[in-house]
Protein backbone atom coordinates (compact mmCIF):
# COMPACT_ATOMS: atom_id res chain seq x y z
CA UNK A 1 33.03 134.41 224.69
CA UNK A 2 29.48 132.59 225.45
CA UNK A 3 27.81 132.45 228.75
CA UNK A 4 28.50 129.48 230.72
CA UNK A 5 25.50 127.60 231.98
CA UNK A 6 26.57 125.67 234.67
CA UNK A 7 24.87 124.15 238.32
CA UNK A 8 21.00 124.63 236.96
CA UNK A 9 19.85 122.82 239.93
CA UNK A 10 21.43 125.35 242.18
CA UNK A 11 20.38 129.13 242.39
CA UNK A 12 22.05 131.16 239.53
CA UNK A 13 24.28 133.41 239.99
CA UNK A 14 23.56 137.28 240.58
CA UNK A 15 27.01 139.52 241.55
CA UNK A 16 29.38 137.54 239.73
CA UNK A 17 29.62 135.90 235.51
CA UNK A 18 30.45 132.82 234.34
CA UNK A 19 31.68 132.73 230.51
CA UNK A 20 33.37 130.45 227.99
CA UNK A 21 36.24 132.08 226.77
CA UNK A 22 37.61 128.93 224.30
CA UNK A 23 39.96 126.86 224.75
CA UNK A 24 38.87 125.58 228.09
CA UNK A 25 39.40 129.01 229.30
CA UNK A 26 36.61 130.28 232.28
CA UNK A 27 36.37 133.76 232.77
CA UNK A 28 34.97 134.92 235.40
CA UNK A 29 34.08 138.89 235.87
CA UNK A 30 32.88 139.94 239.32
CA UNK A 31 30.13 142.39 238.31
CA UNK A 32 28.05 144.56 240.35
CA UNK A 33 29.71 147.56 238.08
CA UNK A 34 27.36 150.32 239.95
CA UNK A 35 28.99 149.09 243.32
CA UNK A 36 32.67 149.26 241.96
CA UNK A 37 32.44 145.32 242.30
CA UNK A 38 32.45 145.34 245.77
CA UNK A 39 32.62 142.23 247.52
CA UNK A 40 28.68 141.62 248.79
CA UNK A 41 28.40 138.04 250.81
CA UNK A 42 26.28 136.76 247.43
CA UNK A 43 29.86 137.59 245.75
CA UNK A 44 31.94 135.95 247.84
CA UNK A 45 29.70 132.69 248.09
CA UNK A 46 29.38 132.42 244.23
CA UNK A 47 33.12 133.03 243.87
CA UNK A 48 33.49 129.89 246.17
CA UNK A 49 30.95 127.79 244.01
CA UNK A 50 32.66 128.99 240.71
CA UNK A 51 35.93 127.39 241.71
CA UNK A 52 34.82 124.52 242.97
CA UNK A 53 32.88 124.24 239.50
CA UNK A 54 36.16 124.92 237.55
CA UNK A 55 38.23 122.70 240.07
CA UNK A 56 36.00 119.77 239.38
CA UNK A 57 35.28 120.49 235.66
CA UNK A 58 37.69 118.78 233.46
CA UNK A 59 36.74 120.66 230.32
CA UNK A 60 38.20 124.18 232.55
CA UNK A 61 41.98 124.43 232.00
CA UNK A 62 42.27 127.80 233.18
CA UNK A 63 40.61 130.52 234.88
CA UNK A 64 40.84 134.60 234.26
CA UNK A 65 39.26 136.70 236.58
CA UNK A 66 38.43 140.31 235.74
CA UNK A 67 36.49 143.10 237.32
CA UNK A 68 33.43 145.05 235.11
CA UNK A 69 33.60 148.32 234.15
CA UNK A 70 36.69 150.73 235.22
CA UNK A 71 37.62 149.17 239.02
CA UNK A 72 38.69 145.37 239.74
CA UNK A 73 36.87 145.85 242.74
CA UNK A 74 36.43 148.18 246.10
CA UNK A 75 36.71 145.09 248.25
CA UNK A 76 34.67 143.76 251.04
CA UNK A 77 30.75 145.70 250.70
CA UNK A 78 30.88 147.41 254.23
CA UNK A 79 27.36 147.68 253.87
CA UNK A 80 27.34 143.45 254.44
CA UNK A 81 27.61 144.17 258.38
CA UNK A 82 24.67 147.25 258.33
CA UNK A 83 22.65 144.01 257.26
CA UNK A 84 22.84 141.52 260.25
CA UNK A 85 20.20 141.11 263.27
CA UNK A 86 22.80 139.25 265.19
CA UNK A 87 26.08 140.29 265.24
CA UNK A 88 27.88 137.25 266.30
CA UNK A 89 26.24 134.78 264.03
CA UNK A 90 26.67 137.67 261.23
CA UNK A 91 30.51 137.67 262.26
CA UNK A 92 30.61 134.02 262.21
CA UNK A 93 28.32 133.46 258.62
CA UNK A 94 31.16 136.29 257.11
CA UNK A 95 34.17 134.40 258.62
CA UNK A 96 33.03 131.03 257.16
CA UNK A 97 32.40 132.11 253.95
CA UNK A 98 35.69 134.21 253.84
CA UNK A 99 37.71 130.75 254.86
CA UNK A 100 35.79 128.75 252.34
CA UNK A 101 36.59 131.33 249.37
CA UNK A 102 40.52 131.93 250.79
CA UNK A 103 40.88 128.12 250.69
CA UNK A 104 39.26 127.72 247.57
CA UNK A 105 42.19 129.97 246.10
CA UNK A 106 44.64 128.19 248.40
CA UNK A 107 43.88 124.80 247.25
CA UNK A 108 42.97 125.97 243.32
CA UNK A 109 44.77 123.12 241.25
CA UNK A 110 44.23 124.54 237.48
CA UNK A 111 46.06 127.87 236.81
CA UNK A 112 44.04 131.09 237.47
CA UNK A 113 45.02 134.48 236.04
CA UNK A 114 43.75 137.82 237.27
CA UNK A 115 42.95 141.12 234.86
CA UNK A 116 43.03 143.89 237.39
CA UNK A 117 41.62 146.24 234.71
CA UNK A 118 41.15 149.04 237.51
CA UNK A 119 41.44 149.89 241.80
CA UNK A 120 42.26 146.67 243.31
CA UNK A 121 41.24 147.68 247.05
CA UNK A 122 41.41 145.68 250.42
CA UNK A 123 40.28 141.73 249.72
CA UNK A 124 40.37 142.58 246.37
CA UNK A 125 44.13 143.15 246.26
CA UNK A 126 45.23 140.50 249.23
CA UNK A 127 43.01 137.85 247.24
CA UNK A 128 45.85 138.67 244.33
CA UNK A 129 48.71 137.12 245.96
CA UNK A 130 47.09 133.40 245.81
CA UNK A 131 46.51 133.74 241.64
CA UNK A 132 49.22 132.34 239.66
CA UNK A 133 49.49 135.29 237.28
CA UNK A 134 48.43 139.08 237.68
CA UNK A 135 48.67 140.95 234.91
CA UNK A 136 47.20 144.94 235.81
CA UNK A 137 46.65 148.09 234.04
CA UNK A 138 48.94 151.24 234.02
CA UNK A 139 46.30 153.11 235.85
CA UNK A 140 45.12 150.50 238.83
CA UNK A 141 46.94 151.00 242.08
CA UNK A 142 46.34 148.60 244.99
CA UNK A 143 45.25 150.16 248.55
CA UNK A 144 44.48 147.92 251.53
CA UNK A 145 42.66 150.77 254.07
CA UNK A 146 42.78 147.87 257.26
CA UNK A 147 44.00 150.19 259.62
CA UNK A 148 42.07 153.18 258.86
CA UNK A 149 38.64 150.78 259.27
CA UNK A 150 39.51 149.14 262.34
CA UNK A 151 40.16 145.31 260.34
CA UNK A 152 43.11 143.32 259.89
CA UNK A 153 43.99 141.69 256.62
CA UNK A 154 43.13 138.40 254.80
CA UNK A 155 43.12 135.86 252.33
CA UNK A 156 46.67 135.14 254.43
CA UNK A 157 48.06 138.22 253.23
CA UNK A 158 50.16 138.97 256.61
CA UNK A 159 52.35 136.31 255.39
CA UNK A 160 51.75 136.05 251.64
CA UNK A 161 52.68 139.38 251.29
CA UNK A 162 55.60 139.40 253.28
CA UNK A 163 56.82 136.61 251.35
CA UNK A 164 56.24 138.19 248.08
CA UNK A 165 56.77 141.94 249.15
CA UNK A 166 59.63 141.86 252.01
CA UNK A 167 59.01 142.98 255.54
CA UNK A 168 59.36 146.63 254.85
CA UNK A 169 56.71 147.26 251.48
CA UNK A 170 54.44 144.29 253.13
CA UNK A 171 53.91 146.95 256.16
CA UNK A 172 53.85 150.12 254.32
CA UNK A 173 50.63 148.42 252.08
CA UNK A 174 49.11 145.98 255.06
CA UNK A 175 49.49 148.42 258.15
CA UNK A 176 50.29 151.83 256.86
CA UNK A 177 47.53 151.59 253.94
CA UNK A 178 49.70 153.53 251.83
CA UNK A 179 48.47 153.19 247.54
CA UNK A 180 50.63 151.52 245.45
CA UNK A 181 51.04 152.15 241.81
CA UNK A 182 50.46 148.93 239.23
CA UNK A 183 53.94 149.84 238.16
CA UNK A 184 55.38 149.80 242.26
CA UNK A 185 53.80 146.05 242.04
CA UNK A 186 55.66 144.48 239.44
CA UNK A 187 57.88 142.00 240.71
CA UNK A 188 55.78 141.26 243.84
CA UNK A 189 52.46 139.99 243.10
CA UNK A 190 51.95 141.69 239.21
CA UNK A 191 53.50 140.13 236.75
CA UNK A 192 53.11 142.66 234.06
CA UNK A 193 51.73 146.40 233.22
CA UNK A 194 49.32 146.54 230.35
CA UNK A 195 47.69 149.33 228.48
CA UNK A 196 44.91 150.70 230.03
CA UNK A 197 41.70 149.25 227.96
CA UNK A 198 40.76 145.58 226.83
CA UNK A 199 44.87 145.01 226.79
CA UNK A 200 44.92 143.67 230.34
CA UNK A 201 42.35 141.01 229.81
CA UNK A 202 43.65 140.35 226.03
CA UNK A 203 46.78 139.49 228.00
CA UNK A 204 45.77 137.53 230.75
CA UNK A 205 43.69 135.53 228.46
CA UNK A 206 46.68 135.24 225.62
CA UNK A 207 48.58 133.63 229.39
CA UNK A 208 45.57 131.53 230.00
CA UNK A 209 45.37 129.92 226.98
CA UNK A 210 49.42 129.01 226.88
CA UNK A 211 49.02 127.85 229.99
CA UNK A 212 45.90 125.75 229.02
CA UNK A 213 47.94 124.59 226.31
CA UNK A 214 50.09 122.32 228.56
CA UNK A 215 49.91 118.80 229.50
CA UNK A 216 47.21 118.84 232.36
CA UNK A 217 48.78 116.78 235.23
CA UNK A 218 52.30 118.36 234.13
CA UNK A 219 50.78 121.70 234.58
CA UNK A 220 49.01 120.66 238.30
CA UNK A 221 52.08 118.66 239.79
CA UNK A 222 54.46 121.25 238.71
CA UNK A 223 52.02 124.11 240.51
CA UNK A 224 51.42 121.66 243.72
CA UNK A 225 55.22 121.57 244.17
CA UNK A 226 55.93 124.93 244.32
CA UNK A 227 53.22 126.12 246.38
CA UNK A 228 53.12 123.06 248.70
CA UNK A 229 55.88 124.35 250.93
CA UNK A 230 53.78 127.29 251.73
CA UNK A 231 50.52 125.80 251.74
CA UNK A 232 50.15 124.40 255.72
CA UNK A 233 51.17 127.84 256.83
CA UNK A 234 49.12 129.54 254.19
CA UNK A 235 46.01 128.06 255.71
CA UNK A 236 47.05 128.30 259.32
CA UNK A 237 47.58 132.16 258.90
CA UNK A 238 44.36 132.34 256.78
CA UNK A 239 42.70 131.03 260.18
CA UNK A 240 43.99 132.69 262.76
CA UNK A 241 43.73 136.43 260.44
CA UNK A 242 39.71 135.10 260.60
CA UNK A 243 39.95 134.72 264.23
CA UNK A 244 41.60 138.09 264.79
């Protein structure tokens, strides 16, 4: 795995890194460790920028994200709205930046894997239902808090979810905030359990590199078909949660 030194002519990147993983595998590990990888607005803008590099990048088949340390990540940084002099064009700013980075998923045309190698909590675990594979350790659980912090969800979850969850486990997580094991998951938007450890990102980089294996524009078309059914109201949910 070697650092990957991409965009010098833009500023580099700070909460989130960029490596070479071989065979045209990017990882990418969001990494502010001390803050449980919570989402900061830095994050969530270099998480847009890294897609867009792998999306345009023919060299990147595949992308893995992980999480450092022992937590995918605590979600949105509440401490992002403590930092605005205006309000409203603080509001605005975070509901741009959260469209740009939901689309970027939404619209991701290479195959991107998540290791969820701890707590996968509010956007961190909605983002999870727009990856292609999610392969998470016996010990994460999944907790979306919304309701108990006043916010609805994201990343078009109020549907994805649904979809992937049913009505009644969509509500319990979504509304109720109730945790979910990694092992209550599987079947909805995990994959597979893995050994806690390096195991979860061994195996989401062992599916990463199959997958990266593949004929490219077999691997695309086949992915555009089966998400373009759900892609128009994918991003007309992921605008009007914003709006909310």
């Amino acid at each position: 795995v070697t650092q990957v030194p991409i965009m010098a002519h833009e500023p580099p990147f700070q909460h989130l890194k960029l490596e070479a993983a071989g065979d045209g595998i990017l990882m990418l590990t969001l990494n502010r460790e001390r803050n449980k990888n919570s989402f900061s607005m830095t994050l969530i803008s270099e998480f847009t920028r890294a897609l867009s590099y792998a999306s345009a990048n023919d060299s990147v088949k595949a992308v893995v994200v992980t999480g450092a340390g022992d937590f995918f990540s605590s979600g949105n940084d509440l401490t992002n709205f403590s930092k605005w002099e205006d309000i409203d064009a603080g509001t605005k700013e975070a509901a741009s930046m959260l469209i740009d980075m939901t689309l970027g998923l939404v619209r991701f045309p290479k195959q991107i894997v998540a290791a969820v190698n701890g707590p996968a909590i509010g956007m961190a675990c909605t983002m999870l239902g727009l990856f292609d594979y999610v392969y998470a350790a016996e010990s994460s659980y999944f907790l979306t808090p919304f309701s108990n912090l006043g916010q609805v969800p994201e990343f078009a979850s109020s549907f994805v979810f649904v979809e992937r969850m049913g009505m009644v486990r969509a509500q319990e997580l979504l509304v109720l905030g109730r945790k979910f094991s990694a092992k209550e998951m599987v079947g909805t938007i995990v994959n597979e359990l893995c050994k806690d450890g390096p195991a979860t990102v061994a195996r989401a980089l062992e599916t990463a590199k199959l997958l990266a294996s593949f004929p490219t524009n077999a691997l695309q078309t086949t992915k555009k078909l089966i998400r373009s059914p759900l892609l128009a109201m994918t991003e007309q949910v992921t605008r009007t949660e914003v709006d909310e």
